[in-house]
C-alpha atoms as a PDB file:
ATOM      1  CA  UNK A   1     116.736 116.173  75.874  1.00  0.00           C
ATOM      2  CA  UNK A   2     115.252 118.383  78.938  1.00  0.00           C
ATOM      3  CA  UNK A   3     111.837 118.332  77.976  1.00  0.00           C
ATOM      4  CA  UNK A   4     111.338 120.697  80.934  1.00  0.00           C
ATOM      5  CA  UNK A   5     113.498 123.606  79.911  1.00  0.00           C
ATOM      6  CA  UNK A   6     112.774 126.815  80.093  1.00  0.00           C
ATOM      7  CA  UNK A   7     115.244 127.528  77.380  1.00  0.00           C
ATOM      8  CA  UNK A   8     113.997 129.273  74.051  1.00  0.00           C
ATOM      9  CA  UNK A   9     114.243 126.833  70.757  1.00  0.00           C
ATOM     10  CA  UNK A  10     116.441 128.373  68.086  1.00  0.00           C
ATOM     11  CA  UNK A  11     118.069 127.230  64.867  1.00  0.00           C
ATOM     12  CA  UNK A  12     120.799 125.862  66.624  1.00  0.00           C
ATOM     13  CA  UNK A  13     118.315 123.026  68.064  1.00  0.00           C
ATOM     14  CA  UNK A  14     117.076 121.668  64.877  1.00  0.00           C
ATOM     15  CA  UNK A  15     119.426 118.895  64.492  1.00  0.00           C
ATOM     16  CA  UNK A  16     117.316 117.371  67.660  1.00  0.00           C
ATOM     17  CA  UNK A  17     113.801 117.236  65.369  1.00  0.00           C
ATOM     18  CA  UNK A  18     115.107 115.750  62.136  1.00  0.00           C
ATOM     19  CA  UNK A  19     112.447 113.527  61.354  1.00  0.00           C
ATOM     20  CA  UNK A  20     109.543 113.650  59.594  1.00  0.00           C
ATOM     21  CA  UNK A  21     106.713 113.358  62.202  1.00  0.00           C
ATOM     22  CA  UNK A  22     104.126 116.353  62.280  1.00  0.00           C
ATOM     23  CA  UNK A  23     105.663 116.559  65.930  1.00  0.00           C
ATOM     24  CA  UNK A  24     109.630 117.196  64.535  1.00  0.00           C
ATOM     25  CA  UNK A  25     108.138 119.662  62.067  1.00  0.00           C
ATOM     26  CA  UNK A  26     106.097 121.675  64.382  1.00  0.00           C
ATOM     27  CA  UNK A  27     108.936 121.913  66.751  1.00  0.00           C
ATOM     28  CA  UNK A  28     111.441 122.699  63.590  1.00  0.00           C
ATOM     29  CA  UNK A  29     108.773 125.843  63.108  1.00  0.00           C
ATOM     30  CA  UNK A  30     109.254 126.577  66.385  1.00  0.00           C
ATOM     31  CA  UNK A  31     112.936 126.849  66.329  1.00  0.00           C
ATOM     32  CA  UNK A  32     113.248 128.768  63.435  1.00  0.00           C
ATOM     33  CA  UNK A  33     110.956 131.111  65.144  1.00  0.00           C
ATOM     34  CA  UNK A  34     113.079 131.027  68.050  1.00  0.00           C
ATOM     35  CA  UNK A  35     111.179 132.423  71.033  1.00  0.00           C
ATOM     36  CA  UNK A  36     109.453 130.016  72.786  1.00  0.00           C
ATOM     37  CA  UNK A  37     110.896 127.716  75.800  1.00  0.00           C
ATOM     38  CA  UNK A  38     111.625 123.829  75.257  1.00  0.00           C
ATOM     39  CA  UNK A  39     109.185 123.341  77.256  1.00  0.00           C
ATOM     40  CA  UNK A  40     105.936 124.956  76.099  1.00  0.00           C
ATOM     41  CA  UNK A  41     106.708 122.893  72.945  1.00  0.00           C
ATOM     42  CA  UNK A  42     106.090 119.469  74.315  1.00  0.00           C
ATOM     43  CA  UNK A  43     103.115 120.747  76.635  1.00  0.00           C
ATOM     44  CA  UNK A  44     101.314 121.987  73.853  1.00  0.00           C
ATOM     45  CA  UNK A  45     102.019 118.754  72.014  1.00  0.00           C
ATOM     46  CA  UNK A  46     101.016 116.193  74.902  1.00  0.00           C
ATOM     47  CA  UNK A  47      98.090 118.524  75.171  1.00  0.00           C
ATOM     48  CA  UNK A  48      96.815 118.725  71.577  1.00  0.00           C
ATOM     49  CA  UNK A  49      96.854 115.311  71.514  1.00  0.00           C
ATOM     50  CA  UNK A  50      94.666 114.360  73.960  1.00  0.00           C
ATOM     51  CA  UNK A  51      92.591 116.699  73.062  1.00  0.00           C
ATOM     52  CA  UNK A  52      92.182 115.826  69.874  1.00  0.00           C
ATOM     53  CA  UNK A  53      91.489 112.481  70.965  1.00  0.00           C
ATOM     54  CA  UNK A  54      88.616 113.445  72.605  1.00  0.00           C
ATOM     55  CA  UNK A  55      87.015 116.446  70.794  1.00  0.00           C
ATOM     56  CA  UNK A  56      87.029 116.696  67.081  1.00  0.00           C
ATOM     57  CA  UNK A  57      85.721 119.998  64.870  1.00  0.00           C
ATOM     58  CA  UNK A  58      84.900 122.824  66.101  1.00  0.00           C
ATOM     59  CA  UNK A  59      86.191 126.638  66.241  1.00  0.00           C
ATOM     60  CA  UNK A  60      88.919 126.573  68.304  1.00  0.00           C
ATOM     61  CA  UNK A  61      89.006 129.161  71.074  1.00  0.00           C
ATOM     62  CA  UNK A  62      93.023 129.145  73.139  1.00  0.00           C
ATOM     63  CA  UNK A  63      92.427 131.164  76.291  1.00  0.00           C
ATOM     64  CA  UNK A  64      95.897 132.637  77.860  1.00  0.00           C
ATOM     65  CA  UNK A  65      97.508 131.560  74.642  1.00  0.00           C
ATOM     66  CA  UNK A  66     100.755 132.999  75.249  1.00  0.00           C
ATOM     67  CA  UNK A  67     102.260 132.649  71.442  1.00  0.00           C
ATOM     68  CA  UNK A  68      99.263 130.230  70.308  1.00  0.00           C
ATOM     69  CA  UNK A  69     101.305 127.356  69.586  1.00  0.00           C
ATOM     70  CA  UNK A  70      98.172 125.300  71.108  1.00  0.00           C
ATOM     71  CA  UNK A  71      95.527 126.579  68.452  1.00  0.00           C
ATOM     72  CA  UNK A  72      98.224 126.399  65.828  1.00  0.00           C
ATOM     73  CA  UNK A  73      98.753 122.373  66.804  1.00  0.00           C
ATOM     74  CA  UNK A  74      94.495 121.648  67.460  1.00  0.00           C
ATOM     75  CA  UNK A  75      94.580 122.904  63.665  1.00  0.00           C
ATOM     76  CA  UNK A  76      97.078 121.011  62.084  1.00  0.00           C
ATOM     77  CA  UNK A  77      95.833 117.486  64.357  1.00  0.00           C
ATOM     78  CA  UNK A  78      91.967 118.040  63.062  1.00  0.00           C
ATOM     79  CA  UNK A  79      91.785 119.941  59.758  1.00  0.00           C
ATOM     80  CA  UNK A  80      88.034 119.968  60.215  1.00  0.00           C
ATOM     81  CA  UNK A  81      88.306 122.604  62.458  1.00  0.00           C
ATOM     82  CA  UNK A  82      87.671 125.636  60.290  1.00  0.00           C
ATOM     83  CA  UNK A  83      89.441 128.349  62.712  1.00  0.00           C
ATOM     84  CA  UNK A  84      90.712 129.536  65.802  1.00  0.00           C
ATOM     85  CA  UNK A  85      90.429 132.623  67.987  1.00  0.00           C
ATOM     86  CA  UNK A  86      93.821 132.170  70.095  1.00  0.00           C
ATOM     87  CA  UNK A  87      93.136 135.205  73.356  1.00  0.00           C
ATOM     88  CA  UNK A  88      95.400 136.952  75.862  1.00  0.00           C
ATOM     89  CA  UNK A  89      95.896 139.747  77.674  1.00  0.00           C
ATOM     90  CA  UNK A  90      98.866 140.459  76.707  1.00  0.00           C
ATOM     91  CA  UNK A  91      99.825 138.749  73.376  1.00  0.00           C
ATOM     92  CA  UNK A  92     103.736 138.296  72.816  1.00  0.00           C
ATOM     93  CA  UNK A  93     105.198 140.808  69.872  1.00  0.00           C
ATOM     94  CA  UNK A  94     106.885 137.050  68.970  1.00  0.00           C
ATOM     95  CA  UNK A  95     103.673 136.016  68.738  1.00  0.00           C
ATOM     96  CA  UNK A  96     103.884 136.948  65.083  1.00  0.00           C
ATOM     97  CA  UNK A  97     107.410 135.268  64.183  1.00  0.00           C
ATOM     98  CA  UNK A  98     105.640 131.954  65.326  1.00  0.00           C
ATOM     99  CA  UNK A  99     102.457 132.703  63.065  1.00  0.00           C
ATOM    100  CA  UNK A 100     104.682 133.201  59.955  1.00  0.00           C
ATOM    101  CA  UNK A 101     107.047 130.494  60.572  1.00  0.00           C
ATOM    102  CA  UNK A 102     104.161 128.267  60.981  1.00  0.00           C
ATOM    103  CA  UNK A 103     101.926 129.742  58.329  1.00  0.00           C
ATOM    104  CA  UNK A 104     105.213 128.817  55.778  1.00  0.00           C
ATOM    105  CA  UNK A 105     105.487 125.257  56.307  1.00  0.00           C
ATOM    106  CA  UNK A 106     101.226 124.943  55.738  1.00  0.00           C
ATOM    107  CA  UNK A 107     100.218 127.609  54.119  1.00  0.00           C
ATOM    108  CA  UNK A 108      96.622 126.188  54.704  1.00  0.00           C
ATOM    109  CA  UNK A 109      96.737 127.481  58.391  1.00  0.00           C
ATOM    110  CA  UNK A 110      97.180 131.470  56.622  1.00  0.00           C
ATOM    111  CA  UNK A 111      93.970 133.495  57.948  1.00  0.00           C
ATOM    112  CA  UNK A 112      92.495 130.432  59.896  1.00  0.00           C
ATOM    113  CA  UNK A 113      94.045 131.928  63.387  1.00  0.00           C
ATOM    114  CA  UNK A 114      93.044 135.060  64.611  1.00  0.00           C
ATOM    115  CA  UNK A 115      95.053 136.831  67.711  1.00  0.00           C
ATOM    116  CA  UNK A 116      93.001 138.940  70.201  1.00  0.00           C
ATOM    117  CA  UNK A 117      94.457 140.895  72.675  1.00  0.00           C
ATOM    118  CA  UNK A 118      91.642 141.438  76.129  1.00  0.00           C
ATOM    119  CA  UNK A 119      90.225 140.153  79.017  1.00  0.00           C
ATOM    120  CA  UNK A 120      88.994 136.032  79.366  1.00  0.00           C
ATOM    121  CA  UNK A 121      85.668 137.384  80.307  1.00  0.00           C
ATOM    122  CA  UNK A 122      84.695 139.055  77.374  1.00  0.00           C
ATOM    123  CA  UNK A 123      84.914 136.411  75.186  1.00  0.00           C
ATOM    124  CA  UNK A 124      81.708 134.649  73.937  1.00  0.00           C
ATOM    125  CA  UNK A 125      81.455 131.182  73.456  1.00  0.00           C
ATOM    126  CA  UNK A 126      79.368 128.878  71.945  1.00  0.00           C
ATOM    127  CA  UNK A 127      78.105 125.025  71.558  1.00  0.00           C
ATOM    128  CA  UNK A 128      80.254 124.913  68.477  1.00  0.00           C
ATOM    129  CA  UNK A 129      83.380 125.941  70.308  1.00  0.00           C
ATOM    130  CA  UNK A 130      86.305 124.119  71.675  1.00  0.00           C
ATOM    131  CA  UNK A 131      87.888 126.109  74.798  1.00  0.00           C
ATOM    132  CA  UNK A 132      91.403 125.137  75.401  1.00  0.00           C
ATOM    133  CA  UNK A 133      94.067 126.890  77.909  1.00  0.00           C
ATOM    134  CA  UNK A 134      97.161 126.042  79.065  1.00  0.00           C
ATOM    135  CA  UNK A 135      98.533 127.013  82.436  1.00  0.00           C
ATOM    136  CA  UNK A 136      96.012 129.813  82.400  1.00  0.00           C
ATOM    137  CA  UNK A 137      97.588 130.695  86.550  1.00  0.00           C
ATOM    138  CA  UNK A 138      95.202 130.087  89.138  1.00  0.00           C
ATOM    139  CA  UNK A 139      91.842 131.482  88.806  1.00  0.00           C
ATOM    140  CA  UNK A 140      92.192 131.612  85.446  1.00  0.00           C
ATOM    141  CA  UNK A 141      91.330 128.492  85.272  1.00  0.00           C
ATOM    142  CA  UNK A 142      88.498 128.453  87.241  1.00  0.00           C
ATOM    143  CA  UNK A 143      87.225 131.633  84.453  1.00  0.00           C
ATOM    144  CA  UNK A 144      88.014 129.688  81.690  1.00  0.00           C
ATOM    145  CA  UNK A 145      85.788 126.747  83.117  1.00  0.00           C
ATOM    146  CA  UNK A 146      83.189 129.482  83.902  1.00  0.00           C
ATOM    147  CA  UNK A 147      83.319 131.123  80.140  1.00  0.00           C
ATOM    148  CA  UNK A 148      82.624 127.556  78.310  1.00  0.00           C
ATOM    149  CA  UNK A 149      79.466 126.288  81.004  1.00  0.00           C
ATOM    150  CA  UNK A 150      78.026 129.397  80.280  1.00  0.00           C
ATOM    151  CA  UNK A 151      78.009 128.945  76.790  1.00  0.00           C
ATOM    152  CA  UNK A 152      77.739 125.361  76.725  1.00  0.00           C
ATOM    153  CA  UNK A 153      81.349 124.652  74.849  1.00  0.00           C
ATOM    154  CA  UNK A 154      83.709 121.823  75.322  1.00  0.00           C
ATOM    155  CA  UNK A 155      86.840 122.752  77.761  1.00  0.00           C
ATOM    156  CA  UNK A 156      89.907 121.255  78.439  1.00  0.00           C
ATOM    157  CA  UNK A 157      92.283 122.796  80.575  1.00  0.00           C
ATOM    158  CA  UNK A 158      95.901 122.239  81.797  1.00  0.00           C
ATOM    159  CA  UNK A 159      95.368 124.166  85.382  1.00  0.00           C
ATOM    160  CA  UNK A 160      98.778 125.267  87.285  1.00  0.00           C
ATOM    161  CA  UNK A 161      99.557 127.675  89.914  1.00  0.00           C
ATOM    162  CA  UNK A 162      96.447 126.899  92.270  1.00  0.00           C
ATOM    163  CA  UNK A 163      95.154 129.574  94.528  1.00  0.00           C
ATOM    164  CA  UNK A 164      95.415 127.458  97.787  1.00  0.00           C
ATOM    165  CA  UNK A 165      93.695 130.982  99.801  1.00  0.00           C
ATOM    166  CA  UNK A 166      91.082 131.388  97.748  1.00  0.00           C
ATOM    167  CA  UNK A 167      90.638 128.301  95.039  1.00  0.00           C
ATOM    168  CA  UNK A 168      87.913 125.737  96.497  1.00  0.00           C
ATOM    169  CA  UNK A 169      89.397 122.997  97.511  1.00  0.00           C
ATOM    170  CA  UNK A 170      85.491 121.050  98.183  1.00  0.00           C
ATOM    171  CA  UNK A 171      86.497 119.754 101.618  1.00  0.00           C
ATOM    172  CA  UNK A 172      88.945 117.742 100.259  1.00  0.00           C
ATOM    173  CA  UNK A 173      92.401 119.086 101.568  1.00  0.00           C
ATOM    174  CA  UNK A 174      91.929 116.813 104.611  1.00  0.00           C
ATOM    175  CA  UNK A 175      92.840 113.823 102.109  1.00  0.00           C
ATOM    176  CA  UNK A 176      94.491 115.261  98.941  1.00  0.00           C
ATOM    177  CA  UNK A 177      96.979 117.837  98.701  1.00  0.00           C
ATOM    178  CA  UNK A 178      95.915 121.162  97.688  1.00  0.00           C
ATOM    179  CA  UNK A 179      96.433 121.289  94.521  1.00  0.00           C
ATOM    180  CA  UNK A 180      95.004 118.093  93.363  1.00  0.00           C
ATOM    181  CA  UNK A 181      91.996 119.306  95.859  1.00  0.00           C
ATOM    182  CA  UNK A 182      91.340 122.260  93.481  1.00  0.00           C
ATOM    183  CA  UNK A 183      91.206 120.051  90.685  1.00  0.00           C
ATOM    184  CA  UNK A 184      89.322 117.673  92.039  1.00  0.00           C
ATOM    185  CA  UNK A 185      86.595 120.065  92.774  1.00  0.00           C
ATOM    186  CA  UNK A 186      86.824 121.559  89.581  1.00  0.00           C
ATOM    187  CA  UNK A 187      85.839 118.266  87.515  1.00  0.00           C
ATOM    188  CA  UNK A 188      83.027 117.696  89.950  1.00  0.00           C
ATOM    189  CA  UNK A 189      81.535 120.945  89.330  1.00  0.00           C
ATOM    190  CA  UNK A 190      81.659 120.420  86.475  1.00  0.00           C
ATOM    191  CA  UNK A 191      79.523 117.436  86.501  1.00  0.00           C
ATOM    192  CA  UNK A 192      77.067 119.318  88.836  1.00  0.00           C
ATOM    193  CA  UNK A 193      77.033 121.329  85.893  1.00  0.00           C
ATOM    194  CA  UNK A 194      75.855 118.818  83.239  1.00  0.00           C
ATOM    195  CA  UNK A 195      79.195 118.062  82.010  1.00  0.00           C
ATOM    196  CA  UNK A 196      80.710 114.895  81.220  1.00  0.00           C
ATOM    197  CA  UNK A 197      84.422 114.504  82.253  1.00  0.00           C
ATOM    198  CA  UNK A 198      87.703 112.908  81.430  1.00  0.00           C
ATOM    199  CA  UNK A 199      90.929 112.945  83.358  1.00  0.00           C
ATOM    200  CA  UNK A 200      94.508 112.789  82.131  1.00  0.00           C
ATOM    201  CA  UNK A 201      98.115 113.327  82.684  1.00  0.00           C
ATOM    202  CA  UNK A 202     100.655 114.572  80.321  1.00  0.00           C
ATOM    203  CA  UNK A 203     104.297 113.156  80.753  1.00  0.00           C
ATOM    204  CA  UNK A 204     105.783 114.274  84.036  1.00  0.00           C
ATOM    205  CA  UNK A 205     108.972 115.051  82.759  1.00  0.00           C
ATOM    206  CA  UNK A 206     107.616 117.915  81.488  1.00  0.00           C
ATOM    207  CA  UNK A 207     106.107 119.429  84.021  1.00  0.00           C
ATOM    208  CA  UNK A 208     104.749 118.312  87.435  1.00  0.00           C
ATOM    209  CA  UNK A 209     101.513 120.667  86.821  1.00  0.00           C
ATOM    210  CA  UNK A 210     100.391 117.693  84.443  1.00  0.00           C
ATOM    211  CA  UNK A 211      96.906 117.159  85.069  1.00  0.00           C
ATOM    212  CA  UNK A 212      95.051 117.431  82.104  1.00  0.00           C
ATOM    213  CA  UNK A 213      90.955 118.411  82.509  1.00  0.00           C
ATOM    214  CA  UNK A 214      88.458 117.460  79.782  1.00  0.00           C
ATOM    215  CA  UNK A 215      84.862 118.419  79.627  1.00  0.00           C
ATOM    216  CA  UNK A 216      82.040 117.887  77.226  1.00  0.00           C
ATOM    217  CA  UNK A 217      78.404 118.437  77.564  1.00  0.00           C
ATOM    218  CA  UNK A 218      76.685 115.522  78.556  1.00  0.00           C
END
């Protein structure tokens, strides 16, 4: 299987996620629901994971959340999480065949995720909150980073599309490549910023934006 592709999941792709691992029944939600990509699937997977690894509790708050199969997965991996505020600017109409298809196979997620539709920087957090985003493009990033300092939350972040003209690279591009500059700089602002930070990788095969940033107050 192309973990990669960009390819929606439909009900003709169940037969690939027959078994009975919270994993194969997410992704059988997500088929019946049939509008997201292969790929955004396993990312949000390999991302909830780690996360989860890490941070435990908390509301969840999914920043560029696309269809908010992240928050959906951070719910189901930590049921001590009591909710989750999943935020774009533009949230899919399919958004809501997700939700219900989701909702139906645990009924305990109904009312626990609530969709907002505005702008990153309006959105207050706190040091109860988990930030999470996914491929939140360039800047983005950067904002989401900015929202959870300023209110003291845990972050982590999966960043992609890097602004090489006007992301700070720290210095560094005479070493790393750009991208990886960007990120670099981000986690050590991050520690200039009282933050204590963990770096990871999801599997490549996915996607070759992989780098996986994790932040906690320290």
């Amino acid at each position: 299987m192309d973990r990669s592709s960009r390819n929606r999941l439909n009900e003709r792709h169940l037969s690939g996620f027959s078994g009975d691992t919270l994993f194969d029944r997410i992704a059988r939600s997500v088929c019946k629901a049939g509008c997201l990509p292969r790929k955004e699937l396993f990312e949000a997977w390999e991302v909830a994971r780690r996360v989860r690894r890490r941070f435990r509790g908390g509301r969840v708050v999914d920043l560029a959340c696309g269809h908010g199969l992240l928050a959906y997965t951070l719910l189901l991996l930590d049921n001590s999480s009591p909710e989750a505020l999943a935020v774009d600017l533009h949230v899919p109409e399919s958004a809501r065949a997700l939700a219900t298809a989701l909702e139906e196979a645990w009924p305990r997620l109904r009312g626990r995720v609530r969709f907002e539709q505005g702008k990153i920087e309006q959105i207050a957090l706190g040091p109860d909150d988990l930030a999470v985003s996914v491929h939140a493009c360039g800047g983005l990033t950067d904002l989401v980073l900015d929202r959870a300092v300023a209110g003291g939350a845990r972050v982590a972040v999966l960043p992609c599309c890097h602004n090489l003209d006007d992301g700070d690279m720290g210095g560094l591009q005479g070493w790393l490549d750009g991208p990886l500059a960007v990120d670099a700089t981000r986690a050590a602002r991050l520690r200039a910023q009282g933050y204590k930070v963990y770096t990871q990788t999801i599997p490549l095969d996915i996607t070759p934006k992989n780098r996986l940033l994790l932040a906690e107050p320290a």
